[in-house]
N, C-alpha and C. Protein backbone atom coordinates (compact mmCIF):
# COMPACT_ATOMS: atom_id res chain seq x y z
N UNK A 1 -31.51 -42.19 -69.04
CA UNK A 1 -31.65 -43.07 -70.19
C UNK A 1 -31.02 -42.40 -71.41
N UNK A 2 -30.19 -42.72 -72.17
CA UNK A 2 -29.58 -42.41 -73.02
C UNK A 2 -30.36 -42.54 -74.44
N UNK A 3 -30.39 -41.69 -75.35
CA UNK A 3 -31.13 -41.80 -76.47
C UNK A 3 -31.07 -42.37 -77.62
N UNK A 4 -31.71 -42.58 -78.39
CA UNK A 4 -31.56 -44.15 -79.47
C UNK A 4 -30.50 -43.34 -80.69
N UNK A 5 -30.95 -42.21 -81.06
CA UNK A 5 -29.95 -41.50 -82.07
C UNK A 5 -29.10 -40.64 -81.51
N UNK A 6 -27.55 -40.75 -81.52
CA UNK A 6 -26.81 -39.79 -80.93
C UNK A 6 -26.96 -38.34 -81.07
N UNK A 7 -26.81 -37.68 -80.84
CA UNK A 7 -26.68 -36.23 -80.82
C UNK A 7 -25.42 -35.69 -81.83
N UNK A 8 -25.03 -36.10 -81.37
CA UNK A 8 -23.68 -35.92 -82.56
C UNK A 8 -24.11 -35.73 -83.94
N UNK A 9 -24.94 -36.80 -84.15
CA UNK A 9 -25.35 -36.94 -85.66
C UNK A 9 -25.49 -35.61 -86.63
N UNK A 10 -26.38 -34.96 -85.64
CA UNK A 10 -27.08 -33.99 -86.37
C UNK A 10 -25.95 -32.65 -86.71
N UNK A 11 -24.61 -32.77 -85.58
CA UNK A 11 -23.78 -31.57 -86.51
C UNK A 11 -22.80 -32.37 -87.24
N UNK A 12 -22.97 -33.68 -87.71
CA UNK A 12 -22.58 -34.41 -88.64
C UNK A 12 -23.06 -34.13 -90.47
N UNK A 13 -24.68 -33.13 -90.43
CA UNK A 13 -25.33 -33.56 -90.87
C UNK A 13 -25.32 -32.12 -91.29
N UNK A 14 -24.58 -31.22 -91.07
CA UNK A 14 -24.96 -30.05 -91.71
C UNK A 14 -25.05 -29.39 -93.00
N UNK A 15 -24.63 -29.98 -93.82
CA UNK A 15 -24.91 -30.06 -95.48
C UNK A 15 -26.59 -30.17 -95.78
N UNK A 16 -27.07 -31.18 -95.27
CA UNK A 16 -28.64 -31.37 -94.96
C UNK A 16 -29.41 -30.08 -94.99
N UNK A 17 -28.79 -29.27 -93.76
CA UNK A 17 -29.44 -28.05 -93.18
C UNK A 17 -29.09 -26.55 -93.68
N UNK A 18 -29.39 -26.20 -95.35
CA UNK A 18 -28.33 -25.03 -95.93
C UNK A 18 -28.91 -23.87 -95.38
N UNK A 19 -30.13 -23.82 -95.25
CA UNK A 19 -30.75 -22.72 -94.65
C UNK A 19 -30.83 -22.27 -93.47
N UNK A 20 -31.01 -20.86 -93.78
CA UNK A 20 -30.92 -20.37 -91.72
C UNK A 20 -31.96 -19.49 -91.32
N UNK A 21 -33.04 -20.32 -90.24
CA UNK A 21 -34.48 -20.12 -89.71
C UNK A 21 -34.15 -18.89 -88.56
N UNK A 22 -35.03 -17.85 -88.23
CA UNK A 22 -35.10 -17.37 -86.96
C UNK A 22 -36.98 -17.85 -87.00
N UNK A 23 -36.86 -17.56 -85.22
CA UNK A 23 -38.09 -18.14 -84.67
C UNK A 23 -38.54 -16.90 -83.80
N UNK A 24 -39.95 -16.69 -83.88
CA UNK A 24 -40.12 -15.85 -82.79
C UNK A 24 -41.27 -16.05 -81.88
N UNK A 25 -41.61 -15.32 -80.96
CA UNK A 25 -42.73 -15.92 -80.32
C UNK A 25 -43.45 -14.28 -80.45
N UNK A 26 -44.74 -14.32 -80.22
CA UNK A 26 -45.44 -13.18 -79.98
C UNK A 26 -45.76 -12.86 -78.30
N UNK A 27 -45.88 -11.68 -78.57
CA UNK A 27 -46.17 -11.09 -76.72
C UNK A 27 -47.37 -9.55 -77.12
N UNK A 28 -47.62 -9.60 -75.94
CA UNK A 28 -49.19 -8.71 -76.19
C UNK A 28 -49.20 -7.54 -74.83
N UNK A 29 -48.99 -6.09 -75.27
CA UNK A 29 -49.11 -5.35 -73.98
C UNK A 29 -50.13 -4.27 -74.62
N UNK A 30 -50.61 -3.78 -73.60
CA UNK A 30 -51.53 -2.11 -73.68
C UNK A 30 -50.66 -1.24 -73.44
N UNK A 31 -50.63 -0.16 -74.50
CA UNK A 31 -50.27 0.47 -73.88
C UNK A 31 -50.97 2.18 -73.29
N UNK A 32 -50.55 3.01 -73.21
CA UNK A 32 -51.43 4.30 -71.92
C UNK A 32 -52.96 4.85 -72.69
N UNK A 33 -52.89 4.18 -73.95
CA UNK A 33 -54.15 4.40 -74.59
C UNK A 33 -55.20 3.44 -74.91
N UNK A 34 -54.48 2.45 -74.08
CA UNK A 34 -55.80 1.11 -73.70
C UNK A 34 -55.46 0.59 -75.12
N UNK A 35 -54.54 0.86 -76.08
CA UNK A 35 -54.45 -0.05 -77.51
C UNK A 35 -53.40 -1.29 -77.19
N UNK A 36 -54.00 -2.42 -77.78
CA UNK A 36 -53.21 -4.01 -77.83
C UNK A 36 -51.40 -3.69 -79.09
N UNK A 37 -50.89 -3.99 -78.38
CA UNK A 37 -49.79 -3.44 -79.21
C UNK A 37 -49.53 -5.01 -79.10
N UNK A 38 -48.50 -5.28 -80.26
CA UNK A 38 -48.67 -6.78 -80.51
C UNK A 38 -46.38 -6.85 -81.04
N UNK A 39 -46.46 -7.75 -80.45
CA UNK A 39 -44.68 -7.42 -80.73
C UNK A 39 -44.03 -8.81 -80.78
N UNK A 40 -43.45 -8.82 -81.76
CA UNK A 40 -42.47 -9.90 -82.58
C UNK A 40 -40.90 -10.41 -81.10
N UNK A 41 -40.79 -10.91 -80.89
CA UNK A 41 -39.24 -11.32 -80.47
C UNK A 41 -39.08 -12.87 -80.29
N UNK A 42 -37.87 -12.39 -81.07
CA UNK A 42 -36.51 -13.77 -81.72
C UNK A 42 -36.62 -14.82 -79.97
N UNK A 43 -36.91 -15.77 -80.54
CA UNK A 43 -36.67 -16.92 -79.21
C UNK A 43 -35.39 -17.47 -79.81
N UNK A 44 -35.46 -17.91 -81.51
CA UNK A 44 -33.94 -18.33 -81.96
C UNK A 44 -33.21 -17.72 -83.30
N UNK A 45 -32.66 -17.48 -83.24
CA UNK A 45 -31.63 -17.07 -84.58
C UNK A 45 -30.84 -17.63 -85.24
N UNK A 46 -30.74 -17.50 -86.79
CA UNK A 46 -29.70 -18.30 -87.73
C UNK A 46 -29.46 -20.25 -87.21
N UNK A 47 -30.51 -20.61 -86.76
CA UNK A 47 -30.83 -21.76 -86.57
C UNK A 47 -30.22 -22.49 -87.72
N UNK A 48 -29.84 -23.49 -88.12
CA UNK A 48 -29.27 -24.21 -89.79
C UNK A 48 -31.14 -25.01 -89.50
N UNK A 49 -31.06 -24.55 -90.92
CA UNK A 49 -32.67 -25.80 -91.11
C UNK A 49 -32.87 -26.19 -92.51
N UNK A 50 -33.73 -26.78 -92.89
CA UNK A 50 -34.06 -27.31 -94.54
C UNK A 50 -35.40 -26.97 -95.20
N UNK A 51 -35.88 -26.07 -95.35
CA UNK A 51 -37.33 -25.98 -96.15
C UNK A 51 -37.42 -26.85 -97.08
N UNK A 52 -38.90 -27.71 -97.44
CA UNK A 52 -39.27 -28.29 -97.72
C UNK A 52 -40.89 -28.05 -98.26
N UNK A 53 -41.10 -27.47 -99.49
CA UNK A 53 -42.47 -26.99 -99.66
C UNK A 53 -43.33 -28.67 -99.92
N UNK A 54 -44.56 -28.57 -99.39
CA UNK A 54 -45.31 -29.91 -99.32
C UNK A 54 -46.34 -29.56 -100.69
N UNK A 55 -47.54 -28.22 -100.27
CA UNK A 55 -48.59 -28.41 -101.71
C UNK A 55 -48.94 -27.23 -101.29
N UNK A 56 -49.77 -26.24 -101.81
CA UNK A 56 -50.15 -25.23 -101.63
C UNK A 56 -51.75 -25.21 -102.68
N UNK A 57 -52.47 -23.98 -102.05
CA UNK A 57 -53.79 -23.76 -103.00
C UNK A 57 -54.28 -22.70 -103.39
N UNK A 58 -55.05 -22.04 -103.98
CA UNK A 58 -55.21 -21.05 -104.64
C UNK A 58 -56.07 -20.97 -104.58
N UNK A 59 -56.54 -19.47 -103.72
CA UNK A 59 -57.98 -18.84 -103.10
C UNK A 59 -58.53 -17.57 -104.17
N UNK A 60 -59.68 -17.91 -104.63
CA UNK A 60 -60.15 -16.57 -105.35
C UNK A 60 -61.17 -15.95 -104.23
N UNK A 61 -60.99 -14.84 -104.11
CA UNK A 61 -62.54 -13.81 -103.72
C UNK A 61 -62.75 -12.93 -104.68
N UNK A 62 -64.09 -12.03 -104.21
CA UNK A 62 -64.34 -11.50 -105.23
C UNK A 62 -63.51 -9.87 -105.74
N UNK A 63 -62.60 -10.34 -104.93
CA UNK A 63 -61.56 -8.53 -104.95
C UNK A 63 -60.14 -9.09 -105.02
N UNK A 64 -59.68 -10.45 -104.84
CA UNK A 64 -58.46 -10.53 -104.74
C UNK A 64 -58.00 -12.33 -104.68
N UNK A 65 -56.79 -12.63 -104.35
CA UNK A 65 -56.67 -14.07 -105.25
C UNK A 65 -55.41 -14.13 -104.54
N UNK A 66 -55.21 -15.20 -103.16
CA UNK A 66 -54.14 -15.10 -102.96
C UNK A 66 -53.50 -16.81 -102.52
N UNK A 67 -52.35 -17.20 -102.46
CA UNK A 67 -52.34 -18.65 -102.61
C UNK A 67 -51.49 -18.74 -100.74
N UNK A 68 -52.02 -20.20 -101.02
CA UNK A 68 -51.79 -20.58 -99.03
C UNK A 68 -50.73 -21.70 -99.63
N UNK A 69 -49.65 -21.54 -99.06
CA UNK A 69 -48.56 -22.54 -99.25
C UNK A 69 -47.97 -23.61 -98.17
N UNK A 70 -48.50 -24.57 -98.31
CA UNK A 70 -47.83 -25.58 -96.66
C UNK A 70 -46.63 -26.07 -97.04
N UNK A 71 -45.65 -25.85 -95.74
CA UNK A 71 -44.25 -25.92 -96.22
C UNK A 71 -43.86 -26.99 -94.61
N UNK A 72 -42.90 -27.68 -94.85
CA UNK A 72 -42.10 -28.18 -93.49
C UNK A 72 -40.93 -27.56 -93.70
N UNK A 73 -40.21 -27.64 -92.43
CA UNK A 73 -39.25 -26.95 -91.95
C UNK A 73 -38.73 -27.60 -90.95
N UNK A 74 -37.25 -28.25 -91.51
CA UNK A 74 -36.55 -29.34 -90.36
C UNK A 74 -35.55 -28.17 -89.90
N UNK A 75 -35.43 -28.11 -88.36
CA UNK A 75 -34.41 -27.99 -87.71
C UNK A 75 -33.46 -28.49 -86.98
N UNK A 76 -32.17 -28.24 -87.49
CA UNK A 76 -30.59 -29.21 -87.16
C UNK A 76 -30.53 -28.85 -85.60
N UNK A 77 -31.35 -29.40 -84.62
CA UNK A 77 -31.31 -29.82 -83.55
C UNK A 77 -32.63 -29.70 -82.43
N UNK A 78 -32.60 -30.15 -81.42
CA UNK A 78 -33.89 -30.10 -80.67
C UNK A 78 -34.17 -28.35 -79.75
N UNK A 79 -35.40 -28.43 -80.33
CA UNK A 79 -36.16 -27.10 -79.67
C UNK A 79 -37.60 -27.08 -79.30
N UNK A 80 -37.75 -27.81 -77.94
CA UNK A 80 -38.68 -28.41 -77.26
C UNK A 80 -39.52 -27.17 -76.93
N UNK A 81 -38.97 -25.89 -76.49
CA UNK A 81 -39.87 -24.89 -76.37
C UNK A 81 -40.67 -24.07 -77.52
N UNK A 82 -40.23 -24.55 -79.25
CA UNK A 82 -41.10 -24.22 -80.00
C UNK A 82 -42.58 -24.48 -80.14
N UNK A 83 -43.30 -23.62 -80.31
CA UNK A 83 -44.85 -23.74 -79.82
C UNK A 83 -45.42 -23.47 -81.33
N UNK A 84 -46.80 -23.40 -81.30
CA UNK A 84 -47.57 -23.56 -82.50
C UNK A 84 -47.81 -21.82 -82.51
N UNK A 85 -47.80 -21.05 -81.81
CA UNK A 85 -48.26 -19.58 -81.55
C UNK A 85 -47.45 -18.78 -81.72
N UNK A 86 -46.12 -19.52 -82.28
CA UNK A 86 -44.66 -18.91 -83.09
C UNK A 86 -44.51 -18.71 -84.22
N UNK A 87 -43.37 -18.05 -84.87
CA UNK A 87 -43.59 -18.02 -86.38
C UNK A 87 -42.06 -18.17 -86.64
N UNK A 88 -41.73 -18.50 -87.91
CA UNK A 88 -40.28 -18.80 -88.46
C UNK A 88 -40.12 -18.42 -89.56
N UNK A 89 -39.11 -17.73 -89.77
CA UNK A 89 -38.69 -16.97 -91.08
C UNK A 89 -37.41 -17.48 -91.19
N UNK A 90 -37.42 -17.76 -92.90
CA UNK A 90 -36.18 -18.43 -93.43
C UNK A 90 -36.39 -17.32 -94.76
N UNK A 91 -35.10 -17.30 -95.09
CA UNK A 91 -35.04 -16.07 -96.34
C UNK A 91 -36.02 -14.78 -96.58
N UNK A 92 -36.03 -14.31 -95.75
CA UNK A 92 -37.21 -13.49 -96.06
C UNK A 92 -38.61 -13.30 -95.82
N UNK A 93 -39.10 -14.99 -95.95
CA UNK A 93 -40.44 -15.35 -95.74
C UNK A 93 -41.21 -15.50 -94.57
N UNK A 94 -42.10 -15.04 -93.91
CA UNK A 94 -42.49 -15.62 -92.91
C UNK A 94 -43.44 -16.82 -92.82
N UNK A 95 -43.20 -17.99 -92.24
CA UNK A 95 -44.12 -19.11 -91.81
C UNK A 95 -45.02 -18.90 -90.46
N UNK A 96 -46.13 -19.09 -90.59
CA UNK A 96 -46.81 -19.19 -89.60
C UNK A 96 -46.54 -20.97 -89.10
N UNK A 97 -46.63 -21.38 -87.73
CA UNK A 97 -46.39 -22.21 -87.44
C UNK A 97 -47.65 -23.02 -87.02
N UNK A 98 -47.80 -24.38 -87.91
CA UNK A 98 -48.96 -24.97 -87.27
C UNK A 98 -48.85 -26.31 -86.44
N UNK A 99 -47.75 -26.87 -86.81
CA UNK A 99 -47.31 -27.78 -85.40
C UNK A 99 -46.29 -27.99 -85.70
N UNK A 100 -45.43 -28.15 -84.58
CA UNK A 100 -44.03 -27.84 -83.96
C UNK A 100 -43.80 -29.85 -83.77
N UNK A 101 -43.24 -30.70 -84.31
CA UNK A 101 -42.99 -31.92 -83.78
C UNK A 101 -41.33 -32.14 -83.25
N UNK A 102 -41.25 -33.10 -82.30
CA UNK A 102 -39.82 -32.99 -81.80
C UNK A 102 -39.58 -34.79 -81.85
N UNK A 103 -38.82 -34.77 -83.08
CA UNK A 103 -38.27 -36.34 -83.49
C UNK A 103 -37.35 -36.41 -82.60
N UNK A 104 -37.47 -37.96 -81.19
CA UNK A 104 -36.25 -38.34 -80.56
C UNK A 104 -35.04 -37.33 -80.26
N UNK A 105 -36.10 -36.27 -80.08
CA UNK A 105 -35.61 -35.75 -79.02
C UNK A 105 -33.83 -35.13 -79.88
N UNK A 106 -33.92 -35.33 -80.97
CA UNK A 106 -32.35 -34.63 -82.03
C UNK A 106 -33.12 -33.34 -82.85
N UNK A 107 -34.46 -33.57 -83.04
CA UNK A 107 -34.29 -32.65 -84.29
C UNK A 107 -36.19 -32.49 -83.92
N UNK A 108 -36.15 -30.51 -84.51
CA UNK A 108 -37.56 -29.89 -84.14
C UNK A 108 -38.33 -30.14 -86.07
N UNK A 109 -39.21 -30.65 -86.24
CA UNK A 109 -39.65 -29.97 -87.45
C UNK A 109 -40.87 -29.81 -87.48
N UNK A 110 -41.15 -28.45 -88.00
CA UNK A 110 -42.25 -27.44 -88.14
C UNK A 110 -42.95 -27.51 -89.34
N UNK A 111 -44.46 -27.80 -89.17
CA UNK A 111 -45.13 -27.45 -90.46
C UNK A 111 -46.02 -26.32 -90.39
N UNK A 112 -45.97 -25.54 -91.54
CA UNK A 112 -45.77 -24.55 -91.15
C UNK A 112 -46.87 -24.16 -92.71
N UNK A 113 -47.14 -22.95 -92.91
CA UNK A 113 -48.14 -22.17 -94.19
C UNK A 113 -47.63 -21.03 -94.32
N UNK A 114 -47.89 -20.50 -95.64
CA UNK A 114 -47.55 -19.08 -95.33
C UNK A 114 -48.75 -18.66 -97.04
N UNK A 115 -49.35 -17.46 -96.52
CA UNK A 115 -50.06 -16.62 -97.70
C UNK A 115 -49.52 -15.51 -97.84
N UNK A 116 -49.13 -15.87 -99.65
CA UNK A 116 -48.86 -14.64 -100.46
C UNK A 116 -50.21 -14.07 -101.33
């Protein structure tokens, strides 16, 4: 079955997408001292994508004050294996990923938080 929006479109569309996402997934080993060692690796790189900050809020405790920012994050093409237990960094920043949606099957976009 052929799909309702071409594929094409989206490297039609790259002006849209100025920014460039890497994605990673987490992985979990012991190592000879029974400690959880916890390790970052790239599933994608220099991806073209578009940040999009949505609203963010501002947490006081009684030692410190830090703000939670919800952001989307369109990516210029489909990436069906992005999961919610991933994270994506665009400029510097890291996003934690809180759901991964896949529009018709052309395009991944991620909403995503991040605390500074």
């Amino acid at each position: 079955m052929q799909g309702i929006v071409d594929p094409r479109l989206m490297g039609a569309l790259e002006s849209h997408f100025p920014d460039r996402c890497t994605v990673q997934y987490l992985t979990e080993t012991v190592d000879a001292d029974g400690q959880v060692v916890k390790t970052w690796t790239d599933r994608y790189t220099d991806v073209p994508c578009n940040v999009m900050p949505l609203k963010g809020r501002e947490i006081r405790g009684p030692n410190q004050t830090y703000v939670v920012a919800n952001t989307s994050i369109a990516l210029q093409g489909h990436y069906a294996d992005i999961v919610e237990s991933d994270r994506a960094i665009v400029g510097g920043t890291t996003y934690n990923i809180l759901l991964a949606e896949h529009t018709l099957d052309t395009m991944t976009v991620l909403s995503c938080e991040v605390v500074r």
